[in-house]
PDB file of N, CA and C in Angstrom:
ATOM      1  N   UNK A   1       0.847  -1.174   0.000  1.00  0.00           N
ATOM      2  CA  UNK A   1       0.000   0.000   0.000  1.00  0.00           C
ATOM      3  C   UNK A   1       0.894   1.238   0.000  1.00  0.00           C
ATOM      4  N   UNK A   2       0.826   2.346  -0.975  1.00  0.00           N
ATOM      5  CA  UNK A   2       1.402   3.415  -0.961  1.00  0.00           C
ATOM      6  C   UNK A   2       0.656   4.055   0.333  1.00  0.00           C
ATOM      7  N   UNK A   3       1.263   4.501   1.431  1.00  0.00           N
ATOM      8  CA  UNK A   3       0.304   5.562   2.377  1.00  0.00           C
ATOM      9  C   UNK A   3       0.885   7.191   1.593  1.00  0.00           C
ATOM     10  N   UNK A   4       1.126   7.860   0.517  1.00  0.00           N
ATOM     11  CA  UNK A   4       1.144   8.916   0.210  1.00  0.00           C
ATOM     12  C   UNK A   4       0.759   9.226  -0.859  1.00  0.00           C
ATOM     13  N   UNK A   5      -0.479   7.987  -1.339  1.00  0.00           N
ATOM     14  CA  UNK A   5      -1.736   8.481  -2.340  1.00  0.00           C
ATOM     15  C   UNK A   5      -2.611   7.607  -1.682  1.00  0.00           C
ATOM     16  N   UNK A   6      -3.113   7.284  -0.965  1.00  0.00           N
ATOM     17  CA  UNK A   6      -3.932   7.164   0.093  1.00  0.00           C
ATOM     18  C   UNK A   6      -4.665   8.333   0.405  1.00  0.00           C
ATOM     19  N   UNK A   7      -5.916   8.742   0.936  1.00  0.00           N
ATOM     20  CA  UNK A   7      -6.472   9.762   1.707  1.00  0.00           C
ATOM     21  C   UNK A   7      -6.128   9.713   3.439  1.00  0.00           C
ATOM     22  N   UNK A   8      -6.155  10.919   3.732  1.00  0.00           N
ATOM     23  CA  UNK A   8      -5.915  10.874   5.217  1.00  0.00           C
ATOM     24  C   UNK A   8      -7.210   9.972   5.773  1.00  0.00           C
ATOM     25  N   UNK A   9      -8.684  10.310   4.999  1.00  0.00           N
ATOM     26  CA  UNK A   9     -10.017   9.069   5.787  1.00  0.00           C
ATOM     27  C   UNK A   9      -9.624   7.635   5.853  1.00  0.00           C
ATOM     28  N   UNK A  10      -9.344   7.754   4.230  1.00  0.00           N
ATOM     29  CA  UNK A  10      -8.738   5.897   4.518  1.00  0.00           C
ATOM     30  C   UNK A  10      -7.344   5.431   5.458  1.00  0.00           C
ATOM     31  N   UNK A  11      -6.892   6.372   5.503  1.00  0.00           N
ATOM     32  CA  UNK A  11      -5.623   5.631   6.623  1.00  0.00           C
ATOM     33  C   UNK A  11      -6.106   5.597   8.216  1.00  0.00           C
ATOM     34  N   UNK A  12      -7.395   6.497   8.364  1.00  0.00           N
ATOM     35  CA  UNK A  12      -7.768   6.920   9.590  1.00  0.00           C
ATOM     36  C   UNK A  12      -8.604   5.658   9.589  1.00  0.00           C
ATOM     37  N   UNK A  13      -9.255   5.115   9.034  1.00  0.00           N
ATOM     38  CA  UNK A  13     -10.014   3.609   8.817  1.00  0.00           C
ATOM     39  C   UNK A  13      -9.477   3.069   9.378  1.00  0.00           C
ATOM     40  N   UNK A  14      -8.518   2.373   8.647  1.00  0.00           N
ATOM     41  CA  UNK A  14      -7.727   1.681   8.576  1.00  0.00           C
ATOM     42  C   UNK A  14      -7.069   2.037  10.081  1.00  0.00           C
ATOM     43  N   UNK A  15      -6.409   2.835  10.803  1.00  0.00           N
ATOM     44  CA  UNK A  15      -5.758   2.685  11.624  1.00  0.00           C
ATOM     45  C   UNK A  15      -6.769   2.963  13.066  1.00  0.00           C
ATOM     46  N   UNK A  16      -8.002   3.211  12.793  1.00  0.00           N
ATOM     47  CA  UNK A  16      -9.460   3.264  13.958  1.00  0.00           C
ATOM     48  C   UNK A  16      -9.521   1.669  14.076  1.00  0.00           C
ATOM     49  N   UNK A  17     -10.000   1.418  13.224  1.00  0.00           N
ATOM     50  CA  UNK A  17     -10.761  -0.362  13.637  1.00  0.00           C
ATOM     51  C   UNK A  17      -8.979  -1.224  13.902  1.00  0.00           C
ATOM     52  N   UNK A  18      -7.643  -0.838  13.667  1.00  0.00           N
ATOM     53  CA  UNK A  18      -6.155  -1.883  14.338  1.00  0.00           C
ATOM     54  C   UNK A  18      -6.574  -0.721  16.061  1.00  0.00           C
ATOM     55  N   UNK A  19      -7.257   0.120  16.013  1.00  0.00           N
ATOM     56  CA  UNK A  19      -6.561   0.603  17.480  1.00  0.00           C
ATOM     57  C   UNK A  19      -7.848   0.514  18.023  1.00  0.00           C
ATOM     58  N   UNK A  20      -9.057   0.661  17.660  1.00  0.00           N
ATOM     59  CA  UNK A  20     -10.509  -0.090  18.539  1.00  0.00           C
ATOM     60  C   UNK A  20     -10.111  -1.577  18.978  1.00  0.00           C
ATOM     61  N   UNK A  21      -9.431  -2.373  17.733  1.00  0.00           N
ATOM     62  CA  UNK A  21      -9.144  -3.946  19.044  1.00  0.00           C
ATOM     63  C   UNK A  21      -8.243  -3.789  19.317  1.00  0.00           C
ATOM     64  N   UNK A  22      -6.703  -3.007  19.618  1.00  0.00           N
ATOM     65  CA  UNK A  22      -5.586  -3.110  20.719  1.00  0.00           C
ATOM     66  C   UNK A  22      -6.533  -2.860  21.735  1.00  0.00           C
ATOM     67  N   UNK A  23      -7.448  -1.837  21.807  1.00  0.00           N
ATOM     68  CA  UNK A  23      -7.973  -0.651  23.029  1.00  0.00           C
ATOM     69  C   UNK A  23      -8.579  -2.010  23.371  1.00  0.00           C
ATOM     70  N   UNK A  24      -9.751  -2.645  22.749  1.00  0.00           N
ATOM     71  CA  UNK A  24     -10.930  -3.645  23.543  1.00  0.00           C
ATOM     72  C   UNK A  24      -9.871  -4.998  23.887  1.00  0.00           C
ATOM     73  N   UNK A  25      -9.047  -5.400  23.150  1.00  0.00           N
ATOM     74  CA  UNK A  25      -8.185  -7.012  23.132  1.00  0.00           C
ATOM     75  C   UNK A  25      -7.586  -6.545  24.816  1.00  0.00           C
ATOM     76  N   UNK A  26      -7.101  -5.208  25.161  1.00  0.00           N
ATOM     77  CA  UNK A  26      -6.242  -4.521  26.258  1.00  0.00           C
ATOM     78  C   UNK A  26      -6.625  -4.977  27.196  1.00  0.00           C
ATOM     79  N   UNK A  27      -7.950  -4.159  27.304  1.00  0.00           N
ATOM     80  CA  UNK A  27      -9.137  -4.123  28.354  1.00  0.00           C
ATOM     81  C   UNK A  27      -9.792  -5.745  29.191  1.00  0.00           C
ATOM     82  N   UNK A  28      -9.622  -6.625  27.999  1.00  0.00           N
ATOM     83  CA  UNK A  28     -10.523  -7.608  27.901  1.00  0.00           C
ATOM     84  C   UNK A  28      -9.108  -8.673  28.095  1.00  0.00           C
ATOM     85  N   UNK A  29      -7.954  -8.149  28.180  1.00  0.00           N
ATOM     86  CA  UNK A  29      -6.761  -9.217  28.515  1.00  0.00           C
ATOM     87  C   UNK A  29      -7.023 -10.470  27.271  1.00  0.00           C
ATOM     88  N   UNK A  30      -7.439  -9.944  25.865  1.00  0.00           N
ATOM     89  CA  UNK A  30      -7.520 -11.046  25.101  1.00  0.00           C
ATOM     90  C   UNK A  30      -5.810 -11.226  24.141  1.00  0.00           C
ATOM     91  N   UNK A  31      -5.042 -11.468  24.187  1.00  0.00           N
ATOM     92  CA  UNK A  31      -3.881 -11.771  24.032  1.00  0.00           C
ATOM     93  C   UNK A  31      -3.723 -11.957  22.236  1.00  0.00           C
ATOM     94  N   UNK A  32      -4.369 -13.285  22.197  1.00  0.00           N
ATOM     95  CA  UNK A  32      -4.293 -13.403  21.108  1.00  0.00           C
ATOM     96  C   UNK A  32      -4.487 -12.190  19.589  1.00  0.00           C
ATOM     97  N   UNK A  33      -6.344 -11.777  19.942  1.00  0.00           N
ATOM     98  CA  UNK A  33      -6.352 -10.352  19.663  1.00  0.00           C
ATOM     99  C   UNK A  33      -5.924  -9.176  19.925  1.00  0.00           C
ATOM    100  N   UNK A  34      -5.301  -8.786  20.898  1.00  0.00           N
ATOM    101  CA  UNK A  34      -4.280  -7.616  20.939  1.00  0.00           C
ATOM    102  C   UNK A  34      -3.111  -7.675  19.993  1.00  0.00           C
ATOM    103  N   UNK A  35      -2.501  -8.906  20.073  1.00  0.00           N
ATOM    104  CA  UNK A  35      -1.315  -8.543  18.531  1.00  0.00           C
ATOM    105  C   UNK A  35      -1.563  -9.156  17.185  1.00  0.00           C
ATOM    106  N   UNK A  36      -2.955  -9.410  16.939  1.00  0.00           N
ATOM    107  CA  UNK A  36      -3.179  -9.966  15.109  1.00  0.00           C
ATOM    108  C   UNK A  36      -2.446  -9.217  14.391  1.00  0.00           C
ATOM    109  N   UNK A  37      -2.554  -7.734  14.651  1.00  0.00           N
ATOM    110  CA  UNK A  37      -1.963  -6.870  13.391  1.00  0.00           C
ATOM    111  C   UNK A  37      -0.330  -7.005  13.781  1.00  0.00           C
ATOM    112  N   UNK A  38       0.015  -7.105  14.829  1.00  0.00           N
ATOM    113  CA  UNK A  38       1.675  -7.178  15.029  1.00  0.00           C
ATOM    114  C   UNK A  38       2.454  -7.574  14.117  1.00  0.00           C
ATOM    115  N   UNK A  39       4.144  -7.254  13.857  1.00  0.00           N
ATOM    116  CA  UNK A  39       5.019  -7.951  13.089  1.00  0.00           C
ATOM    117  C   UNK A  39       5.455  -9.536  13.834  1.00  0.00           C
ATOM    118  N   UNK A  40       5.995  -9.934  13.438  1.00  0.00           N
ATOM    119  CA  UNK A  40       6.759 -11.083  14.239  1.00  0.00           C
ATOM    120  C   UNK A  40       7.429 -10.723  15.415  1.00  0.00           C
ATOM    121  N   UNK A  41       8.350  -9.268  14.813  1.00  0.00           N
ATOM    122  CA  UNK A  41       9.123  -8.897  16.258  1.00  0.00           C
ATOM    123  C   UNK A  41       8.482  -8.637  16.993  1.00  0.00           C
ATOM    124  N   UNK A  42       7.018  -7.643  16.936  1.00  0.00           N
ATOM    125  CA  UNK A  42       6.231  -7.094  18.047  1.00  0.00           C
ATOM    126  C   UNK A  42       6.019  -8.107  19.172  1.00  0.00           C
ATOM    127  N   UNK A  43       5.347  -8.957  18.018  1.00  0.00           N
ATOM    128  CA  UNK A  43       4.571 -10.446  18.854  1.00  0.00           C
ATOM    129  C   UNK A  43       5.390 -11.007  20.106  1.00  0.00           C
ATOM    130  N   UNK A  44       6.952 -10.889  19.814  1.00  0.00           N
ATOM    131  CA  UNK A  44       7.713 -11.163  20.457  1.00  0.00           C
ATOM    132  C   UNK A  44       8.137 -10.931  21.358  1.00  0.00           C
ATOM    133  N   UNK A  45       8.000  -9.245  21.929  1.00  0.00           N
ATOM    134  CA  UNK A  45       8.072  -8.617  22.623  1.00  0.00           C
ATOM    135  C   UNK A  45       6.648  -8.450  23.774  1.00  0.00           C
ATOM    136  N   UNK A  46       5.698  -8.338  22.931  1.00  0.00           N
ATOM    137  CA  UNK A  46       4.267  -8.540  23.795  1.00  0.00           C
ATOM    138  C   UNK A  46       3.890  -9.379  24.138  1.00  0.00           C
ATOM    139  N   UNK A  47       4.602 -10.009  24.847  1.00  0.00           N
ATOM    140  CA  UNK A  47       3.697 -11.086  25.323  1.00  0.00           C
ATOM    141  C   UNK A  47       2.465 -11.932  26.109  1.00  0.00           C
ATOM    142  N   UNK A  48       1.962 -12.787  26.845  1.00  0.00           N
ATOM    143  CA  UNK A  48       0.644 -12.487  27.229  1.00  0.00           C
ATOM    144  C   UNK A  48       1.151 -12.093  28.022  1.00  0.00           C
ATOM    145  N   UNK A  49       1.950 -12.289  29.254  1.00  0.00           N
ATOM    146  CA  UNK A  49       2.569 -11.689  30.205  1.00  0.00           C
ATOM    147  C   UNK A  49       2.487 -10.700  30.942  1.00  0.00           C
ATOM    148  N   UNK A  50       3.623  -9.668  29.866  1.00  0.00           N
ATOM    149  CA  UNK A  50       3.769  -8.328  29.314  1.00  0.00           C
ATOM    150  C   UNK A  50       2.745  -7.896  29.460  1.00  0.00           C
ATOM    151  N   UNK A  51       1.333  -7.945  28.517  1.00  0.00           N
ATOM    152  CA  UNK A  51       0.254  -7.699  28.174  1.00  0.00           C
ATOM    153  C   UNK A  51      -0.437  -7.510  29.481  1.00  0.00           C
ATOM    154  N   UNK A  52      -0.859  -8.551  30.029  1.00  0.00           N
ATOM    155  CA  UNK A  52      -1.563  -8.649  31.351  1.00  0.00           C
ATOM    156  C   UNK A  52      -0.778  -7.655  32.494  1.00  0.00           C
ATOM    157  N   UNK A  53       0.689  -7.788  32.864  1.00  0.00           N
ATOM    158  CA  UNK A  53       1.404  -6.881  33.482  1.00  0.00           C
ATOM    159  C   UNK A  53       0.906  -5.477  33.282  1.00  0.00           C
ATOM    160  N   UNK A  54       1.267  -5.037  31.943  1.00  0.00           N
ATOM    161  CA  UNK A  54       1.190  -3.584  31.508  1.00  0.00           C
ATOM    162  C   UNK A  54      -0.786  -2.992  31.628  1.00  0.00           C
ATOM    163  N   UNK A  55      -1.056  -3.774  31.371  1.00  0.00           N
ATOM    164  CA  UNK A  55      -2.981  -3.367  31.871  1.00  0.00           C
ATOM    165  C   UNK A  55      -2.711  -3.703  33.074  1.00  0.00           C
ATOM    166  N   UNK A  56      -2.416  -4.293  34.029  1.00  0.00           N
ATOM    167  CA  UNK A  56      -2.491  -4.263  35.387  1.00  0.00           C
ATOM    168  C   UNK A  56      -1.989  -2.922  35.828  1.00  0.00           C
ATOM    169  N   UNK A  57      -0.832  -2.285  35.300  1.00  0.00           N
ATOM    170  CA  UNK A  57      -0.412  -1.022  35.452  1.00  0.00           C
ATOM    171  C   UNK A  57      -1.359  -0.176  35.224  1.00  0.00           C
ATOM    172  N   UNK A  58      -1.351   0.241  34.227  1.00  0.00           N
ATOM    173  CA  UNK A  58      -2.275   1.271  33.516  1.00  0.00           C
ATOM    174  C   UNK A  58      -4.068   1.626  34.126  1.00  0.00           C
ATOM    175  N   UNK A  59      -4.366   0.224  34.611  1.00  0.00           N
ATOM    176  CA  UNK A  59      -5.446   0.301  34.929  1.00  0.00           C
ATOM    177  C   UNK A  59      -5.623   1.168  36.284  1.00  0.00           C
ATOM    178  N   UNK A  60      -4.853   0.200  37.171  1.00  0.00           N
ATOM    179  CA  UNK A  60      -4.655   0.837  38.628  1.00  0.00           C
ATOM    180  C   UNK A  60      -4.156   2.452  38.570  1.00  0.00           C
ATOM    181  N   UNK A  61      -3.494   3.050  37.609  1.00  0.00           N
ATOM    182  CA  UNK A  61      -3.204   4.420  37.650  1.00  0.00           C
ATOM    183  C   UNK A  61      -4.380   5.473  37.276  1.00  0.00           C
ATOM    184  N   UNK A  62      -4.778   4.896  35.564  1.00  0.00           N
ATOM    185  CA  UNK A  62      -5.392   5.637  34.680  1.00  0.00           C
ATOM    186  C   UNK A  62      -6.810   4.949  34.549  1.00  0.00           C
ATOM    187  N   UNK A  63      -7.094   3.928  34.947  1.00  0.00           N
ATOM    188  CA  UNK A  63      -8.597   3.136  34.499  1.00  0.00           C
ATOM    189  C   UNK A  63      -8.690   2.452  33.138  1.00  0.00           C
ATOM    190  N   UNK A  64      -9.980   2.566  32.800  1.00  0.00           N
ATOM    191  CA  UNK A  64      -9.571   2.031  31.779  1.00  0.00           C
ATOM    192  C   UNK A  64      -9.656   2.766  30.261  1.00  0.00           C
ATOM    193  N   UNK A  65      -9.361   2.382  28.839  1.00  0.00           N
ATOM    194  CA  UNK A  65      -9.675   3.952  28.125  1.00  0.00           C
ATOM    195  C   UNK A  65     -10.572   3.860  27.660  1.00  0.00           C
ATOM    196  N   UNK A  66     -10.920   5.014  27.882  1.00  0.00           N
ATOM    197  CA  UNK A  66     -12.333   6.016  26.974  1.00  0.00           C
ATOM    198  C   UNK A  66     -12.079   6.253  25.191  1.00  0.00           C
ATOM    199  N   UNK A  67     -12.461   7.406  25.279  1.00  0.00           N
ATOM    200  CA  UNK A  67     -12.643   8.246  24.108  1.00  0.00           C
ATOM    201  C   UNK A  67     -11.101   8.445  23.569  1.00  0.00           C
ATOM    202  N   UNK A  68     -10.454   8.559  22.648  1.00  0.00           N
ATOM    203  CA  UNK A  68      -9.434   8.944  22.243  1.00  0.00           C
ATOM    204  C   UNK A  68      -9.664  10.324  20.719  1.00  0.00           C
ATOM    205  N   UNK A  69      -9.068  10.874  20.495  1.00  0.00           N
ATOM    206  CA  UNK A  69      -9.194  12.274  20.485  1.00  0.00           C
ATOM    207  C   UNK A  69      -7.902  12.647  18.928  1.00  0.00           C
ATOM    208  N   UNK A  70      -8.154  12.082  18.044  1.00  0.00           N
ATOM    209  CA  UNK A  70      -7.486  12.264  16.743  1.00  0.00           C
ATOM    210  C   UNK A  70      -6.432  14.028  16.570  1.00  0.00           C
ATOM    211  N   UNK A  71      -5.271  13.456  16.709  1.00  0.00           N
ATOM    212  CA  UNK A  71      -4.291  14.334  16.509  1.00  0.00           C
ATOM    213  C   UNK A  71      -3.673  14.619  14.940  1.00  0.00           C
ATOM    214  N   UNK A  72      -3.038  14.105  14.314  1.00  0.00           N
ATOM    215  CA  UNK A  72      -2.443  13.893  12.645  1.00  0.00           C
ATOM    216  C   UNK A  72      -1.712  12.583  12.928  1.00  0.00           C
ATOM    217  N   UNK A  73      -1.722  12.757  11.161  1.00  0.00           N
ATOM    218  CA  UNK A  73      -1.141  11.801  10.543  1.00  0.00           C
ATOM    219  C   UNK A  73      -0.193  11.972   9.639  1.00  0.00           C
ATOM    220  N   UNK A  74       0.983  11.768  10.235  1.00  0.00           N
ATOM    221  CA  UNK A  74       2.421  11.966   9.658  1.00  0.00           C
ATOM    222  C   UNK A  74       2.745  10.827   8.401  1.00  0.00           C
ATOM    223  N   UNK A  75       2.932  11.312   7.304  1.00  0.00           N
ATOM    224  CA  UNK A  75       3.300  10.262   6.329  1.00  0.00           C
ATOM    225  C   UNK A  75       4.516  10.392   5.725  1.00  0.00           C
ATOM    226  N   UNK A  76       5.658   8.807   5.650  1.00  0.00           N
ATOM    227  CA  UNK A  76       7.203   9.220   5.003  1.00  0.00           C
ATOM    228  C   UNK A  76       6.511   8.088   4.065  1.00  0.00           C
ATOM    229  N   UNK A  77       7.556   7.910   3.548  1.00  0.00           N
ATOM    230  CA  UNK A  77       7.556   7.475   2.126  1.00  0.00           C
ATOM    231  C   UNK A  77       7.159   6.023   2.103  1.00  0.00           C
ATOM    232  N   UNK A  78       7.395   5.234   3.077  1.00  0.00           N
ATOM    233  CA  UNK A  78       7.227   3.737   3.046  1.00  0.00           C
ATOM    234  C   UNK A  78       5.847   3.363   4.227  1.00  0.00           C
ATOM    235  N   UNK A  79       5.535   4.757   4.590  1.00  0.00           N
ATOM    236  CA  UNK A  79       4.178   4.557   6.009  1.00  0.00           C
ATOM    237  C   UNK A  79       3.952   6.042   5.940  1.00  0.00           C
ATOM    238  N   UNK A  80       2.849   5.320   7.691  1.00  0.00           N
ATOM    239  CA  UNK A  80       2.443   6.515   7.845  1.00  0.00           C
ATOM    240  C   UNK A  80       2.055   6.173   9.284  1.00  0.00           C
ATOM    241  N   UNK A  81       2.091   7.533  10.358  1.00  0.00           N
ATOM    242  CA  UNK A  81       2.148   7.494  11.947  1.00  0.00           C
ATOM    243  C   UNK A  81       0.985   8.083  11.948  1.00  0.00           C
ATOM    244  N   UNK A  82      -0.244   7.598  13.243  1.00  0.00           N
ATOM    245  CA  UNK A  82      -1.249   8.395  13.045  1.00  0.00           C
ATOM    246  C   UNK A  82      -1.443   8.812  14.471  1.00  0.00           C
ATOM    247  N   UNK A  83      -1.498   9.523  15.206  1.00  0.00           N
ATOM    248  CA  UNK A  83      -1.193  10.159  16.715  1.00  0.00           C
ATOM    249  C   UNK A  83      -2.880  10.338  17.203  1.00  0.00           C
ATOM    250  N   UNK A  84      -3.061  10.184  18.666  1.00  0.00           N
ATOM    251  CA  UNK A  84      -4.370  10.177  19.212  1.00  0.00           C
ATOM    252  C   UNK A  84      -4.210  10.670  20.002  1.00  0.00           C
ATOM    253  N   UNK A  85      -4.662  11.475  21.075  1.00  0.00           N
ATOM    254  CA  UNK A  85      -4.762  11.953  23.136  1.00  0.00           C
ATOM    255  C   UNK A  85      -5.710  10.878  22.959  1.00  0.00           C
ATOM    256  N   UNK A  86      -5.021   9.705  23.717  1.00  0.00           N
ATOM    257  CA  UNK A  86      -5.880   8.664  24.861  1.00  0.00           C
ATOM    258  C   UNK A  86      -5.988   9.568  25.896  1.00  0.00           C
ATOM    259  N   UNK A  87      -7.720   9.129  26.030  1.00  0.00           N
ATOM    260  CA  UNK A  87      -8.223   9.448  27.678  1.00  0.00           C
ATOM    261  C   UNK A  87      -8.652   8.267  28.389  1.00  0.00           C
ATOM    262  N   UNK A  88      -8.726   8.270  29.486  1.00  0.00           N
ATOM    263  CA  UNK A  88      -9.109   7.221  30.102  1.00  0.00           C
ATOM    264  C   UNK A  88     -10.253   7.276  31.537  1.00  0.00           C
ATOM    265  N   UNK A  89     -10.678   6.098  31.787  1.00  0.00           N
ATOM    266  CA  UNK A  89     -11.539   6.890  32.933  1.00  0.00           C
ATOM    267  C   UNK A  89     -11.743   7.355  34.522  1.00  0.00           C
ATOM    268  N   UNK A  90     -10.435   6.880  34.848  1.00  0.00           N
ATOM    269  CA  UNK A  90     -10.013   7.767  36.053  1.00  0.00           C
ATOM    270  C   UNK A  90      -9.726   9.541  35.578  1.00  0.00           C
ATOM    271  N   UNK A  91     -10.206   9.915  36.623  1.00  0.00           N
ATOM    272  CA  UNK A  91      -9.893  11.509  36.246  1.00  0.00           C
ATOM    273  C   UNK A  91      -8.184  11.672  36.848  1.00  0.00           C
ATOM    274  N   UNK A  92      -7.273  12.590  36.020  1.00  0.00           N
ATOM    275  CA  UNK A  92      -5.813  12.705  36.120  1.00  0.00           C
ATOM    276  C   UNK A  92      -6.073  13.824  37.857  1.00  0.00           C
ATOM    277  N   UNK A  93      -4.702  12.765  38.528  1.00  0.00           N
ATOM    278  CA  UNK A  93      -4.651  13.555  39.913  1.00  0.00           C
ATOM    279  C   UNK A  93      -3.913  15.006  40.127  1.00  0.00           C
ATOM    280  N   UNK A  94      -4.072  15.634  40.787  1.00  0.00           N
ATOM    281  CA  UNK A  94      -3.354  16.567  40.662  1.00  0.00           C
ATOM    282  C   UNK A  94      -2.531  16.996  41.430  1.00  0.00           C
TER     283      UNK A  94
END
């Protein structure tokens, strides 16, 4: 896929429904579905473990996430980065 004749909607597709199941696979400690879209290396690194560890973190600090909040989408020549503000549903302490 060229991402720099692509539209910014279709990459935003495309990168909404890979980050709606990290967000729900997260939440839901489903392992398997949290890294479908992964490379080999990712997979490798995330493990269920990892996975379960790092939501055990996150949760106890931040809750769990909400709404996320579309920033841009940076495109080089071989991709493209698409940036969000995650919110979550503990309110931030102060």
């Amino acid at each position: 896929m060229n991402w720099l004749e692509i539209s910014e909607s279709e990459i935003l597709a495309i990168a909404n429904s890979i980050m709606d199941n990290l967000m729900q696979a997260s939440t839901d400690i489903d392992h398997e579905r949290h890294v479908r879209d992964f490379t080999e290396q990712l997979k490798a690194i995330v493990t269920k473990e990892n996975l379960a560890a790092q939501r055990k973190e996150y949760q106890a600090k931040l809750g769990n996430f909400s709404e996320r909040e579309f920033v841009a989408v940076y495109r080089k020549e071989t991709d493209a980065a698409v940036f969000w503000k995650q919110k979550y549903t503990k309110p931030k302490s102060t």
